[in-house]
N, C-alpha and C. Protein backbone atom coordinates (compact mmCIF):
# COMPACT_ATOMS: atom_id res chain seq x y z
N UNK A 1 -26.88 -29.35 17.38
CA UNK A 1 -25.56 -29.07 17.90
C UNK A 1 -24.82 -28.20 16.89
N UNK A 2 -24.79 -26.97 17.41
CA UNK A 2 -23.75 -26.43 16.41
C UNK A 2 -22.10 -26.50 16.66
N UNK A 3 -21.66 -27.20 15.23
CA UNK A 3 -19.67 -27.20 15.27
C UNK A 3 -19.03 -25.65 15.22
N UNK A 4 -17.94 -25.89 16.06
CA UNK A 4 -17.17 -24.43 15.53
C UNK A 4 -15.71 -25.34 15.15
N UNK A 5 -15.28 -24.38 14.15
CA UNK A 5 -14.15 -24.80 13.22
C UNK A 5 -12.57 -24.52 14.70
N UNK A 6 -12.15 -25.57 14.41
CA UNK A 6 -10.56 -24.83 15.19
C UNK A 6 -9.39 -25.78 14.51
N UNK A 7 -8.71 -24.63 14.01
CA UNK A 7 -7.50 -24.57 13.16
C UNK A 7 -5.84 -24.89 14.03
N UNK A 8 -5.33 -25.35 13.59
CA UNK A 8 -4.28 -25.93 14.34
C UNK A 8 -2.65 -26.05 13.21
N UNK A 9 -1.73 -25.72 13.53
CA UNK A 9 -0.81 -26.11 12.89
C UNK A 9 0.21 -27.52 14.00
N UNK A 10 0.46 -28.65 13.06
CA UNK A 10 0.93 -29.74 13.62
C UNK A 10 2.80 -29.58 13.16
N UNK A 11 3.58 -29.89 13.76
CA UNK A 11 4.87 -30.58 13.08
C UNK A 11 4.78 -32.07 12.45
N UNK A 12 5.35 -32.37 11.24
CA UNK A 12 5.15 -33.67 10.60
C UNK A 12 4.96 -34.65 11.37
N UNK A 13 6.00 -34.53 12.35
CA UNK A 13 5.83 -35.74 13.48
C UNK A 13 4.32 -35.67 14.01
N UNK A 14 4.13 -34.75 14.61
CA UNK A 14 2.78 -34.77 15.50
C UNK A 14 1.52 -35.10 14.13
N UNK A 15 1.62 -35.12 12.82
CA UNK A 15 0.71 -34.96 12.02
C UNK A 15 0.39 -36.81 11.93
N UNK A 16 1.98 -37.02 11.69
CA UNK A 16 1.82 -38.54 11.08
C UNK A 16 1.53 -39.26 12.01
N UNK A 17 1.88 -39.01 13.52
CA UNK A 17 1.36 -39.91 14.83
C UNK A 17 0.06 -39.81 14.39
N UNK A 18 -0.66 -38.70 14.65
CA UNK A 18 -2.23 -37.76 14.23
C UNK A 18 -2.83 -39.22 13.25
N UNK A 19 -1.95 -38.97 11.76
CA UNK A 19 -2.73 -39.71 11.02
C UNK A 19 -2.67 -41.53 11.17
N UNK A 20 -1.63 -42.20 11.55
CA UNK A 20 -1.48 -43.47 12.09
C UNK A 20 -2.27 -43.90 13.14
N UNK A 21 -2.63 -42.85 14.29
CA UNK A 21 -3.82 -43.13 15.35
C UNK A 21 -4.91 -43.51 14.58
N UNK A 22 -5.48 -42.32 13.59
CA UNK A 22 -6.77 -42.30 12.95
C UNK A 22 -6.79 -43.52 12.22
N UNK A 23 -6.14 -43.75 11.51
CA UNK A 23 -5.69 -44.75 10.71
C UNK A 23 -5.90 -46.31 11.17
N UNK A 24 -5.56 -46.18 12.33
CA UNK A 24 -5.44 -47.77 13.25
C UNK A 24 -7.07 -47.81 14.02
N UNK A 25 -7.28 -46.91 13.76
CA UNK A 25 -9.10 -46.87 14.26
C UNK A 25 -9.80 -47.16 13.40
N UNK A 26 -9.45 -47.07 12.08
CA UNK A 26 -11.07 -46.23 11.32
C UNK A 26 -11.64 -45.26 11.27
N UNK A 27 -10.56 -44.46 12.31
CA UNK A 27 -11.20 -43.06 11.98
C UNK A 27 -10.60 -41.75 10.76
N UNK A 28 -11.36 -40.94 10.42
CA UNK A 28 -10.64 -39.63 10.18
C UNK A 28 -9.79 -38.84 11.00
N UNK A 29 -9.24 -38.27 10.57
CA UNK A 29 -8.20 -37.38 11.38
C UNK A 29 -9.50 -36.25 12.11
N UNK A 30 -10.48 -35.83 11.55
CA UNK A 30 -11.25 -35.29 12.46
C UNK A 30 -12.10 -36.33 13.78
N UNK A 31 -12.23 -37.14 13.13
CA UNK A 31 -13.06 -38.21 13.91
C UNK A 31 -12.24 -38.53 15.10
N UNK A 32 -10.67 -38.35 14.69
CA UNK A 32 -9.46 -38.96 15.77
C UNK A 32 -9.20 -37.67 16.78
N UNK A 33 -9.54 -36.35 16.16
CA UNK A 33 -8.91 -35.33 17.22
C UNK A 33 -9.90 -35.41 17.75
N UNK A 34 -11.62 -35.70 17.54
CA UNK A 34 -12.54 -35.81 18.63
C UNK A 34 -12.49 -36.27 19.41
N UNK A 35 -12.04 -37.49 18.87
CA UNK A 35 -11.64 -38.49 20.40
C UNK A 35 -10.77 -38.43 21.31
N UNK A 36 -9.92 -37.98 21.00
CA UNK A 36 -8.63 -37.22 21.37
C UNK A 36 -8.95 -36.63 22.71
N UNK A 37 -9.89 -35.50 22.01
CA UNK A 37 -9.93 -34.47 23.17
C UNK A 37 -11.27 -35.03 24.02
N UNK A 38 -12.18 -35.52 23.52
CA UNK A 38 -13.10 -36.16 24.65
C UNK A 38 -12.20 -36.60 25.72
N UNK A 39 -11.23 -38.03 25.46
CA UNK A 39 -11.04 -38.76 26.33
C UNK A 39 -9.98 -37.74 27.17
N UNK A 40 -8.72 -36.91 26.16
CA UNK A 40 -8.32 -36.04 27.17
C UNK A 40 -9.30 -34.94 28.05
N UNK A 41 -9.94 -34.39 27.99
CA UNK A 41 -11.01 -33.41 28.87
C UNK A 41 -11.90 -34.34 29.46
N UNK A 42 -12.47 -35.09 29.24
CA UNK A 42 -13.11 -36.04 29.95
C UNK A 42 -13.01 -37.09 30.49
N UNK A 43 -11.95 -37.44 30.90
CA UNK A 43 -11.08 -38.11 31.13
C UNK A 43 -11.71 -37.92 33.07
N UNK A 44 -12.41 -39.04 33.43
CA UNK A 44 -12.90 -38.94 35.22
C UNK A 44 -11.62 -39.91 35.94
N UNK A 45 -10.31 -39.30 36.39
CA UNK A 45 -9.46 -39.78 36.97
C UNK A 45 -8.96 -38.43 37.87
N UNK A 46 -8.49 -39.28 38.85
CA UNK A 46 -7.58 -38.42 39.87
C UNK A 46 -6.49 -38.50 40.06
N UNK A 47 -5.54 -37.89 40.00
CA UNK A 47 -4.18 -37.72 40.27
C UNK A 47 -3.57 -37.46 41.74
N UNK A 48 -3.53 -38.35 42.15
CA UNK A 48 -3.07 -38.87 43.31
C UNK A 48 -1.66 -37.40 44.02
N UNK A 49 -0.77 -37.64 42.93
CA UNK A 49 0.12 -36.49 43.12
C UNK A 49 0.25 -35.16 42.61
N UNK A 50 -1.05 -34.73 42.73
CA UNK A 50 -1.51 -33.25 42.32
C UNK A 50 -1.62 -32.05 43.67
N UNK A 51 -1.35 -31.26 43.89
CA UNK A 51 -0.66 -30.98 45.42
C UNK A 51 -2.26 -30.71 45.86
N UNK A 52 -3.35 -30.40 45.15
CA UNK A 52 -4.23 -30.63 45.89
C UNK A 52 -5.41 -31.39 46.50
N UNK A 53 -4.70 -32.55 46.38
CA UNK A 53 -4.41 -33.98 46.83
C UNK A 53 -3.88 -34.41 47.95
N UNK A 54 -2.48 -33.41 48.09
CA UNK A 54 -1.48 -33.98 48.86
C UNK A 54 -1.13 -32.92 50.12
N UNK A 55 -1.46 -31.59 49.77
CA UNK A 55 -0.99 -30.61 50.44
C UNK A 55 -2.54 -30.44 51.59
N UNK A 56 -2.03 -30.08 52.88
CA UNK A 56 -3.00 -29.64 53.92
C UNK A 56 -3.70 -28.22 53.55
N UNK A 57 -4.54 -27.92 54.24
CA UNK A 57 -5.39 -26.65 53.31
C UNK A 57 -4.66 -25.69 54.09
N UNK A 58 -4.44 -24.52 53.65
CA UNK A 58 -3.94 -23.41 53.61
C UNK A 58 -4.67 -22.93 54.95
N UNK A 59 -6.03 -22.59 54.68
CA UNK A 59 -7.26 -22.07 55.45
C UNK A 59 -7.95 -23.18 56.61
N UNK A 60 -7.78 -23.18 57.62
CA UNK A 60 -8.85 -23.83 58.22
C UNK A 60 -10.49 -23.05 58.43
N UNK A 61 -11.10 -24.13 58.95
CA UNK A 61 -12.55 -23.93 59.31
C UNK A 61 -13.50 -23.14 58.33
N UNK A 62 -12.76 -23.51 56.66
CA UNK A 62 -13.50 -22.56 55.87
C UNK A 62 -12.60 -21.63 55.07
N UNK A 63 -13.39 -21.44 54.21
CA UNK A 63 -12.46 -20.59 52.72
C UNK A 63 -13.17 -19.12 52.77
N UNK A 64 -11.85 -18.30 52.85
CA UNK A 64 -12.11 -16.77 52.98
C UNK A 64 -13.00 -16.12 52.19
N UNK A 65 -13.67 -15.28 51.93
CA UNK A 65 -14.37 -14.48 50.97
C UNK A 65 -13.43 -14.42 49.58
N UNK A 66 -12.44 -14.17 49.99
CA UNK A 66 -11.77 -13.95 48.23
C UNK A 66 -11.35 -15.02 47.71
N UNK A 67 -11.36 -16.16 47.85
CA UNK A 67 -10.92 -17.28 47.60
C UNK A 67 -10.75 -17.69 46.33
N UNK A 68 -12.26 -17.04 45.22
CA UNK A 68 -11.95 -17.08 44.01
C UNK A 68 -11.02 -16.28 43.21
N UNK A 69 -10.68 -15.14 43.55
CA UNK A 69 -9.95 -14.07 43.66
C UNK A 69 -8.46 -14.88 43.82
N UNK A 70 -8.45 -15.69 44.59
CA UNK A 70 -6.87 -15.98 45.42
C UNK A 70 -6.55 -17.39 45.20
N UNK A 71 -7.73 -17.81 44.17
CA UNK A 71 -7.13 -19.68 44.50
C UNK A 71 -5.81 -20.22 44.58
N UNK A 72 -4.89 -19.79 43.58
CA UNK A 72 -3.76 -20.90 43.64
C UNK A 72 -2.95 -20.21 45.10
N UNK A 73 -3.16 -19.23 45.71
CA UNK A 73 -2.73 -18.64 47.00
C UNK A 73 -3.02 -19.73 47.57
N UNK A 74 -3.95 -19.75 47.77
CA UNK A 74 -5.35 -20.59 48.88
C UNK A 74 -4.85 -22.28 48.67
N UNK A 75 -4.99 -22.32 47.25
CA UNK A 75 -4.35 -24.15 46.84
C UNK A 75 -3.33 -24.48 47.20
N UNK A 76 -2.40 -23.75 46.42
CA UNK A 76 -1.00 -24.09 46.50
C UNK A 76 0.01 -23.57 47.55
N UNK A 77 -0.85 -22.26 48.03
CA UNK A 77 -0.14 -21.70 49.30
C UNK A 77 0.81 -20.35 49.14
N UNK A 78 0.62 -19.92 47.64
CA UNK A 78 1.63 -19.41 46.62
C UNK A 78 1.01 -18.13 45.79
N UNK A 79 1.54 -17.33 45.73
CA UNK A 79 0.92 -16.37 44.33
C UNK A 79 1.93 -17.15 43.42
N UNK A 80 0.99 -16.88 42.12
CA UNK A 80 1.54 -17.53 41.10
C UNK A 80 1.15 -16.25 39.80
């Protein structure tokens, strides 16, 4: 597995939450942003109130040719 480095600047606040998480684990502050972002990105939940969830499809009987081209049109109903 190769690591790639990613650099970040924190505000004190966000550092010392940062290091008190790690801290209350056992982990390192690297060990803690791993986990961090696993559970945020990997995270298998659905959001119930996410409009494409909630909203009827734009398109019936099927999604147009450009669709990748046009998604949040197509999703949300909207250029964005």
């Amino acid at each position: 597995m190769q690591l790639k480095v990613v650099q970040t600047k924190l505000t004190s606040i966000e550092y010392e939450l940062l290091r008190r998480y790690a801290e209350s684990r056992g982990l390192t502050i690297m060990e803690a942003v791993r986990e961090i972002i696993r559970r945020h990105v990997l995270e298998d939940r659905i959001y119930p109130e996410d409009p494409i969830f909630e909203d009827e499809p734009v398109v019936r009987g099927g999604a147009p040719e450009d669709t990748s081209e046009r998604h949040d049109e197509v999703l949300y109903g909207e250029e964005r």
